[in-house]
Protein backbone atom coordinates (compact mmCIF):
# COMPACT_ATOMS: atom_id res chain seq x y z
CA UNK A 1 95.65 103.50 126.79
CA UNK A 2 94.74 106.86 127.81
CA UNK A 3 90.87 108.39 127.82
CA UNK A 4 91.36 111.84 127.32
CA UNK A 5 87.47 112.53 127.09
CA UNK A 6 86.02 111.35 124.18
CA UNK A 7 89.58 110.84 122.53
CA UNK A 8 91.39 107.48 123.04
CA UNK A 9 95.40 107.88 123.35
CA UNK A 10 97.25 104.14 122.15
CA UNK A 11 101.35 104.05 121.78
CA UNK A 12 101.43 102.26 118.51
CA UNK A 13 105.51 100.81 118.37
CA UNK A 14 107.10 99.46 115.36
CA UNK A 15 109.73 97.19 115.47
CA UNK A 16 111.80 96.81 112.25
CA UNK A 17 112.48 93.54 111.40
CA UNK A 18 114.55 95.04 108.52
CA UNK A 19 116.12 98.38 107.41
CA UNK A 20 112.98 100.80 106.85
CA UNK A 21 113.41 103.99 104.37
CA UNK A 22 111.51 106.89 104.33
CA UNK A 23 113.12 109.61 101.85
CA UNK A 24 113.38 113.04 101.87
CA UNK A 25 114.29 113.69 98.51
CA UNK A 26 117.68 114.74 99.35
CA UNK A 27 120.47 112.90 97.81
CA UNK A 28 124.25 112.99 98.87
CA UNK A 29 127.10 112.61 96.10
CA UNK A 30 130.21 111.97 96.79
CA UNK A 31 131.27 115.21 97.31
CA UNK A 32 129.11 115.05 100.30
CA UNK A 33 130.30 112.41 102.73
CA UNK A 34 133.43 111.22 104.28
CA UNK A 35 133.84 107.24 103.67
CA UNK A 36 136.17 105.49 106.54
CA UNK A 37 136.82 101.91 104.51
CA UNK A 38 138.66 100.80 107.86
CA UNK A 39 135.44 101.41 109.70
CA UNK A 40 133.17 101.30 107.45
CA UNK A 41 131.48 104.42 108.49
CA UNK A 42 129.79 107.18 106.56
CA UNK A 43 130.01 110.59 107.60
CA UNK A 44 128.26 113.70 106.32
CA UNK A 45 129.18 116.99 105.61
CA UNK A 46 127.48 120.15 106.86
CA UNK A 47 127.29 122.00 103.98
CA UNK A 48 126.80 125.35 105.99
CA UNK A 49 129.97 124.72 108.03
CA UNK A 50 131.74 123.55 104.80
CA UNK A 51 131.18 126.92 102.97
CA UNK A 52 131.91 128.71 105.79
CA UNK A 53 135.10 127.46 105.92
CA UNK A 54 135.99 128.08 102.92
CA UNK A 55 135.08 131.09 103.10
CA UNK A 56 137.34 131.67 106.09
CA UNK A 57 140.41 130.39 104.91
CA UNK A 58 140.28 131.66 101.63
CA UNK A 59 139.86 128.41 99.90
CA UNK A 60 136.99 129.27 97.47
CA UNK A 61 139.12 129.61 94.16
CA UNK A 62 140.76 125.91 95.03
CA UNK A 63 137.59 124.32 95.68
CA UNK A 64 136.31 126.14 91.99
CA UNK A 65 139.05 124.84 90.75
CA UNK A 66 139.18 120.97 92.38
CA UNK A 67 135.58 120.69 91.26
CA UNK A 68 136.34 121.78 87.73
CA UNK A 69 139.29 119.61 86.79
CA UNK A 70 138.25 116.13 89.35
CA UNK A 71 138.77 113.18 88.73
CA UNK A 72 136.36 110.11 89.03
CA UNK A 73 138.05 108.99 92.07
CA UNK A 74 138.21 112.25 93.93
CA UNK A 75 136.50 112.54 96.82
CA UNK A 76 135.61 115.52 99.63
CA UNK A 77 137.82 113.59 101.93
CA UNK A 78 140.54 114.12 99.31
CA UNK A 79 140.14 117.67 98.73
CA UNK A 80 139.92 118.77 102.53
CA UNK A 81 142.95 116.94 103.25
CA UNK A 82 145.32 116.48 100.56
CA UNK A 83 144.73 119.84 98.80
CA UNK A 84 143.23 122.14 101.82
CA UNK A 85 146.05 120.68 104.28
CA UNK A 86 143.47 120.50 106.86
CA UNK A 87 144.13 118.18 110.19
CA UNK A 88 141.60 115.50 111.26
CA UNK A 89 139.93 117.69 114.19
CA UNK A 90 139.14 121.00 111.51
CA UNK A 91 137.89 117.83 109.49
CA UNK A 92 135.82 116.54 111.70
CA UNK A 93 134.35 119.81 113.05
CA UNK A 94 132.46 119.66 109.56
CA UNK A 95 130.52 116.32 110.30
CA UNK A 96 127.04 117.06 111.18
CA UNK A 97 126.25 112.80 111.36
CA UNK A 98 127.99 109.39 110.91
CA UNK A 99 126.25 105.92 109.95
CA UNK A 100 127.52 102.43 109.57
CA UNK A 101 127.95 101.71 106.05
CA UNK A 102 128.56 98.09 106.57
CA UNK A 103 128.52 96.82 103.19
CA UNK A 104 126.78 98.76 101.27
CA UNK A 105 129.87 100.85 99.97
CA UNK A 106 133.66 99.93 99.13
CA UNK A 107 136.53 101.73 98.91
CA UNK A 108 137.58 99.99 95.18
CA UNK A 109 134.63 101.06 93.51
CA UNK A 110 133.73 104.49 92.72
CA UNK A 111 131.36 105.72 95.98
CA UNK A 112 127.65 105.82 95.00
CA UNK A 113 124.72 108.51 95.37
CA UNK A 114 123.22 108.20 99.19
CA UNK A 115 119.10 108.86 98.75
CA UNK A 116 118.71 111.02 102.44
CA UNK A 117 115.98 109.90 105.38
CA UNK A 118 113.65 112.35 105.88
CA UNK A 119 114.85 114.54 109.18
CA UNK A 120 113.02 116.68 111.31
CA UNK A 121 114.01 120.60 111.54
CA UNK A 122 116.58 120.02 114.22
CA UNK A 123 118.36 117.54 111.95
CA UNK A 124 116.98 114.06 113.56
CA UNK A 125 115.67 111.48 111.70
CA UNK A 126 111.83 110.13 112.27
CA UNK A 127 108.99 108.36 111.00
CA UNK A 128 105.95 111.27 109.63
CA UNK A 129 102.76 109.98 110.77
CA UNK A 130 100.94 110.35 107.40
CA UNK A 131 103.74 107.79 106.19
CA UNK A 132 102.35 105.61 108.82
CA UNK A 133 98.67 106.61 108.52
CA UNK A 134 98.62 105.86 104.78
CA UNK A 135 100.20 102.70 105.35
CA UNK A 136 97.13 101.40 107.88
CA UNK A 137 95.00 103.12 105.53
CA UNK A 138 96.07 100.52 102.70
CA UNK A 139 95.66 97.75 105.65
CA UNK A 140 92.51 98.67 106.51
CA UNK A 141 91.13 98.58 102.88
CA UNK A 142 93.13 95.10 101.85
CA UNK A 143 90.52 93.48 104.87
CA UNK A 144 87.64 95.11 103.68
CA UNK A 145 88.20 94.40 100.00
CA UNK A 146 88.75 90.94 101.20
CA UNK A 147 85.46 90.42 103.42
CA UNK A 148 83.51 91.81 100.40
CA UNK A 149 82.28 88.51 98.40
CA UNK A 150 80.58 91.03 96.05
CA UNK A 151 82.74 93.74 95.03
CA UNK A 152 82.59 95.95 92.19
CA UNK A 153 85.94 96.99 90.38
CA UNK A 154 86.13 100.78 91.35
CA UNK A 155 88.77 102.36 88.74
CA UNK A 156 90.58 104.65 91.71
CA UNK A 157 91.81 104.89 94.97
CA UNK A 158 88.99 107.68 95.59
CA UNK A 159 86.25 105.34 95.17
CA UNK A 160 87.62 102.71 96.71
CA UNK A 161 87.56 104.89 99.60
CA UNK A 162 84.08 106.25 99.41
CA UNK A 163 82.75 102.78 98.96
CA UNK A 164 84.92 101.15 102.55
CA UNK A 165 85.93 104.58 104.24
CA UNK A 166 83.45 106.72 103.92
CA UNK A 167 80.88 105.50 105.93
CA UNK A 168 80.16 107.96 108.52
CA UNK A 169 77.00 109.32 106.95
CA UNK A 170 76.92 112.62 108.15
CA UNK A 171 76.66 114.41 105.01
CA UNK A 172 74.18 112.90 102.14
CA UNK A 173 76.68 112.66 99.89
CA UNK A 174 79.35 109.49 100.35
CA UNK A 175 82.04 110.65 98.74
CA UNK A 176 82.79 114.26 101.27
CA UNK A 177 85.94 114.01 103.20
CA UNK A 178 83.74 114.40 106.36
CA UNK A 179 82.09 110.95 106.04
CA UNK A 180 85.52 108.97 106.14
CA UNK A 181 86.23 107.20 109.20
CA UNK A 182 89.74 108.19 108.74
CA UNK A 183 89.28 111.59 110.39
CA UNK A 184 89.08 109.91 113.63
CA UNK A 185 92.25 108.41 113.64
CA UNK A 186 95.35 110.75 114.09
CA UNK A 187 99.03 109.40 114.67
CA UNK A 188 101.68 111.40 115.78
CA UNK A 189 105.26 111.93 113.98
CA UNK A 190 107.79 109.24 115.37
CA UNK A 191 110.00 110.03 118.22
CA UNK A 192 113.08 110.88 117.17
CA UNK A 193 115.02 108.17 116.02
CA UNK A 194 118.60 107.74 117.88
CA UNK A 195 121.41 108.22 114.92
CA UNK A 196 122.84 104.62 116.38
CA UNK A 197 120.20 103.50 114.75
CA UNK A 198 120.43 104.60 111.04
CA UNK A 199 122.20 103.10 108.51
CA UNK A 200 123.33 102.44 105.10
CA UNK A 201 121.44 99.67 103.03
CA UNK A 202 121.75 98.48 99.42
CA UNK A 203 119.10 98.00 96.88
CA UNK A 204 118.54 94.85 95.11
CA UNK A 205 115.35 93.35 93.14
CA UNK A 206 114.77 89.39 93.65
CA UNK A 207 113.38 87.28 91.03
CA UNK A 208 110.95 83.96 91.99
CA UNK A 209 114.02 81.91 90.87
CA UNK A 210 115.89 83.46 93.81
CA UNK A 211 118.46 85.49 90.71
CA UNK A 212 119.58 89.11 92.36
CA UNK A 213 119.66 92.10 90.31
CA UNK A 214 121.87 94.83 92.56
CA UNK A 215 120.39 98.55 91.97
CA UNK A 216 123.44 100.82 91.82
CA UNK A 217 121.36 102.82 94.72
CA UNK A 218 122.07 103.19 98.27
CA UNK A 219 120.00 104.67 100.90
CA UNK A 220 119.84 105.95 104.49
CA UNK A 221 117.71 103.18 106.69
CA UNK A 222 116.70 102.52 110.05
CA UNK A 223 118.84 100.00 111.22
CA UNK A 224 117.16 96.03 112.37
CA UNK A 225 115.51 95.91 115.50
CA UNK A 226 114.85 99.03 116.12
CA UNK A 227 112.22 100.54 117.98
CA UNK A 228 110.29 103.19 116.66
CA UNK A 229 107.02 105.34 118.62
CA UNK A 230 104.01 106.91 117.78
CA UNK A 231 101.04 108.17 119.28
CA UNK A 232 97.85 106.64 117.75
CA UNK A 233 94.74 108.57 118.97
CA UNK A 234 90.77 107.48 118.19
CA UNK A 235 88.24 110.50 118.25
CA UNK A 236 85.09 108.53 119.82
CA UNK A 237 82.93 111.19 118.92
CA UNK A 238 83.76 110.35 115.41
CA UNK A 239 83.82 106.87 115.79
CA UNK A 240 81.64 105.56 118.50
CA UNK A 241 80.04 103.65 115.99
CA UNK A 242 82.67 100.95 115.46
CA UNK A 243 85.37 99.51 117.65
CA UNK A 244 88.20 100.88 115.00
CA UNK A 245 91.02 99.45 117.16
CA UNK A 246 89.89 95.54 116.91
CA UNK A 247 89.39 96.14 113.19
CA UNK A 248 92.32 97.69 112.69
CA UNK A 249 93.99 94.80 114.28
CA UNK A 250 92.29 92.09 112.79
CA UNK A 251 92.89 93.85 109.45
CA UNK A 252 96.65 93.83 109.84
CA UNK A 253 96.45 90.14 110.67
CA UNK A 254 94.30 89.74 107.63
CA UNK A 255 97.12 91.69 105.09
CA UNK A 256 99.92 89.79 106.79
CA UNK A 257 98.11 86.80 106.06
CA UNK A 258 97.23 87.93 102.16
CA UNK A 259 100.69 89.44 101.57
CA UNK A 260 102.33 85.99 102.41
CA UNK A 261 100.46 84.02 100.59
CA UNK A 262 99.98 85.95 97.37
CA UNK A 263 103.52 87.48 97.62
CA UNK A 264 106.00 86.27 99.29
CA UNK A 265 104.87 82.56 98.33
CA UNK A 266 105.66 83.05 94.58
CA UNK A 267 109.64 83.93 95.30
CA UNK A 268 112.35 81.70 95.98
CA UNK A 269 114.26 84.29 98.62
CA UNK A 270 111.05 83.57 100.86
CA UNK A 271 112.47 80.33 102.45
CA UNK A 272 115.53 82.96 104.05
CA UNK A 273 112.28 85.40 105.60
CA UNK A 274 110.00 82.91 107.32
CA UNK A 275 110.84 84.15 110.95
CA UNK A 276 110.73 87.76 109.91
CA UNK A 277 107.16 87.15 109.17
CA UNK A 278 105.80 85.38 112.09
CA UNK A 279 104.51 88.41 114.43
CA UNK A 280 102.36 91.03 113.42
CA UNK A 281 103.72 93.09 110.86
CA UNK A 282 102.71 96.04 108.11
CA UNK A 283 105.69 96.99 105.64
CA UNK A 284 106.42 100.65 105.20
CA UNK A 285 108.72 103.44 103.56
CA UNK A 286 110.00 104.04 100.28
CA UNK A 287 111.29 100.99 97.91
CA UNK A 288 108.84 98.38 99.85
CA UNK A 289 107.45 97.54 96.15
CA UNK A 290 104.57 97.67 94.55
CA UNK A 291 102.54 94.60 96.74
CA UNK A 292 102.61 96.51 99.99
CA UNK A 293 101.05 100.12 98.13
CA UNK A 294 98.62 98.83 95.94
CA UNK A 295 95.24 97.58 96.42
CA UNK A 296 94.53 95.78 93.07
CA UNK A 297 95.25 92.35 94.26
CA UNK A 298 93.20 92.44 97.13
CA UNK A 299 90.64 94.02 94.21
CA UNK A 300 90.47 91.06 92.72
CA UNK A 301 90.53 88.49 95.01
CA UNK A 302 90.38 85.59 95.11
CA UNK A 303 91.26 85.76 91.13
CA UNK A 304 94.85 85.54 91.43
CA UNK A 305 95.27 85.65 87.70
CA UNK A 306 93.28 88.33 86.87
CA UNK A 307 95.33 90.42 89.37
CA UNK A 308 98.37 89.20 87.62
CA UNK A 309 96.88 90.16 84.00
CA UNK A 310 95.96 93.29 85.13
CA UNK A 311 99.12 94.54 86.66
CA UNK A 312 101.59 93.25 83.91
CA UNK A 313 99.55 94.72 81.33
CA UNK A 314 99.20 98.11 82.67
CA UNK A 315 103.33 98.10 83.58
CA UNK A 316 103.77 96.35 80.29
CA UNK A 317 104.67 99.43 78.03
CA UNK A 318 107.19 101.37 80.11
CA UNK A 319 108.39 98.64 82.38
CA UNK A 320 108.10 95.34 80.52
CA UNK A 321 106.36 93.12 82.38
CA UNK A 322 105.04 91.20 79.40
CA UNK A 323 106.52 88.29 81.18
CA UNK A 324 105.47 88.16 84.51
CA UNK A 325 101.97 86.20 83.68
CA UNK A 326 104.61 83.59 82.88
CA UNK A 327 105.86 83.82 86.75
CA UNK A 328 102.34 83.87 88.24
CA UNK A 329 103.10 87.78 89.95
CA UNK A 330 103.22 91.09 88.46
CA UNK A 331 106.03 92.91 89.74
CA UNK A 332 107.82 90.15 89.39
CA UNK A 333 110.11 91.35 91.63
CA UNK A 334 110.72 91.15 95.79
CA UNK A 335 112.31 94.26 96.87
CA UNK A 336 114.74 93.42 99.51
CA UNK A 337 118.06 94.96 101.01
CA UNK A 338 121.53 93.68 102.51
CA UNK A 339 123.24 94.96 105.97
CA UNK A 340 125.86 93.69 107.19
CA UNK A 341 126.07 90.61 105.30
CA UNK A 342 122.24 89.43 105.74
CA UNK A 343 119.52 90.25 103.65
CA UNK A 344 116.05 91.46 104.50
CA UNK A 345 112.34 92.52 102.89
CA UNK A 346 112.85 96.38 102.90
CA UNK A 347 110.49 97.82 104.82
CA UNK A 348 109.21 94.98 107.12
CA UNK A 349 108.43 96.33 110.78
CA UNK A 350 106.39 94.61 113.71
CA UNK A 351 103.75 96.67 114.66
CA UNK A 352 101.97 96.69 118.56
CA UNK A 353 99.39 99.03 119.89
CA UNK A 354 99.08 99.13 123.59
C-alpha cells in the first residue's frame, strides 16, 4: 500500500480461474479471421491493411465480386489465396493478432461469429475499471443486503443504493450522488493484457441435471490463470469514516459464500468446480449470468423461494422460465465455457488486494 496523502494506493490482482470476457461490441465474421485447423489458431485481419491492399493491387472488383457470388464455405483465407494469388508472407503482413482457438472452432463446420474483447486505443486488450468497480459495487451491496435482518424490498437498483451506499451525509438529501461512499473508491483500467493470454472460448448453458445446451457463440477470453492488475485507490477524506478495505473484503468473502450456496449448490456441473471456488473470488465480464449481476436474491434472503418466484415470473413471458420454480433457481441455467478440453464458470477470477 501506498499513502499518497489522504489517498490510499492498493494493487488489487485478479487471477482468472477461468476464461473472463469483457466485450466490445465488435463482432468478427468469417470474412474476418484466418482459421489454422493444424494449429488451431485464430488470426485477425486488419481491416485497414486489408483495404489498402486491395486497393494497391487492383483487387477491388474481385473482392465485389467474391463477396457477391460466395459460398457458405468460403472463407478470407480462401479469397486472399486461392483467388488473389497472394504468398503466405503478403498474407500474413495483414494479421494485426493471433489467439488459440483450441476447441472452440473446427474446420468441418461452417466457422462461427467471434464477439471481440474490448481493446484499448493502441489495439491491446484490458480489463476497464468501471467493469471492475461495478462488479465490487454488486459485492459490496450482496453483504449489506445480507447483514440487514430488516430490509425493505426497494423496487430499483437506485434505491438500493441510496438506502446501503449513500451514506456519507453530506448533503440532506440521501439519494445525491455526493453522499455515496462509492466516490471514494477509484480503480484504474487493467494493465494491458499480454495477447498470449487471450483466447477463444465457447458458450454453453448448464442445466441442474448436469444436460449442456452449446450456444452457437464464440468469444474472445482471457485465457486460465492469468494475471490481471489494477490500481485500487481509497480517498480518506471521503471515507475516513469507515475502514472500506476490511469491508470490502469481508463482503467478497460473504458473496463467495452466498453465491455457492444459493447457486452453484442447485447444479449438477458444481461437483467438476469445487477447487475453482476455494480462494477468494468475485465473477466478472460479459455472459457470467444473471446470479453474479443481480441483487434480488440477496433481496430476499434468506427466502430462497420467494427469490425463485420472483425471478421466474418476471423472465417468464419472454424467456420462459415458467419452470424453473420446479428446479428450485431462476435462471435455471449455469453459464459456463470449454478451453481446451476442460470446462469452467465463465467469468470466475481470484481477487487479492495488497
Amino acid at each position: 500500500m501506498k499513502q499518497l496523502g489522504h489517498l490510499q494506493e492498493y494493487t488489487l490482482t485478479l487471477t482468472t480461474k477461468a476464461p473472463v470476457f469483457v466485450g466490445s461490441g465488435v463482432v468478427y465474421g468469417k470474412m474476418d479471421y484466418i482459421f489454422d485447423a493444424a494449429r488451431q489458431t485464430v488470426s485477425f485481419i486488419d481491416q485497414t491493411r486489408f483495404f489498402q491492399l486491395l486497393i494497391d493491387r487492383d483487387l477491388i472488383d474481385k473482392y465485389e465480386s467474391f463477396i457477391l457470388n460466395k459460398r457458405p464455405s468460403d472463407t478470407i483465407q480462401y479469397f486472399l489465396k486461392n483467388i488473389c494469388k497472394l504468398d503466405a508472407k503478403t498474407i500474413n503482413s495483414l494479421i494485426v493478432n493471433r489467439v488459440s482457438a483450441a476447441d472452440a472452432l473446427d474446420e468441418n463446420h461452417s466457422l462461427k461469429e467471434i464477439q471481440a474483447f474490448i481493446r484499448r486505443a493502441d489495439g491491446r486488450a484490458y480489463i476497464p475499471g468501471s467493469s471492475l468497480k461495478g462488479c465490487l459495487r454488486t459485492v459490496l451491496l450482496t453483504n449489506m443486503l445480507l447483514r440487514d435482518s430488516n430490509k425493505a424490498e426497494p423496487i430499483n437498483i437506485k434505491q438500493l443504493e441510496s438506502k446501503y451506499l449513500h451514506t456519507l451525509q453530506i448533503t440532506n438529501k440521501q439519494s445525491d450522488m455526493v453522499n455515496s461512499i462509492m466516490r471514494g473508491i477509484s480503480i484504474s483500467d487493467s494493465e494491458p493484457i499480454d495477447e498470449k493470454s487471450m483466447i477463444l472460448a465457447s458458450k454453453i448453458d448448464s442445466l441442474p441435471d448436469g444436460f449442456e445446451n452449446r450456444i452457437n457463440v464464440v468469444r474472445q477470453c482471457v485465457a486460465p490463470e492469468t494475471k490481471i492488475t489494477f490500481r485500487l485507490t481509497l480517498d480518506q477524506n471521503i471515507l475516513s469514516r469507515a475502514n472500506i478495505l476490511t469491508e470490502l473484503r469481508e463482503a467478497i468473502r460473504a458473496f463467495d459464500a452466498f453465491y455457492i450456496q444459493e447457486y452453484n449448490s442447485y447444479f449438477a456441473i458444481k461437483k467438476e468446480f469445487e477447487d475453482l471456488f476455494r480462494d477468494d473470488f468475485i465473477v466478472l465480464g460479459g455472459g457470467s449470468g444473471f446470479f453474479a449481476k443481480n441483487l434480488i436474491y440477496p433481496l430476499y434472503a434468506p427466502n430462497h423461494a420467494k427469490a425463485v418466484k420472483t425471478v421466474s415470473q418476471s423472465m417468464q413471458q419472454k424467456h420462459k422460465h415458467e419452470k424453473d420454480i420446479g428446479y428450485g433457481i431462476s435462471p435455471r441455467t449455469f453459464k459456463i465455457t470449454e478451453f481446451d478440453r476442460f470446462a469452467y464458470p465463465i467469468g470466475l477470477c481470484q481477487v487479492t488486494i495488497q
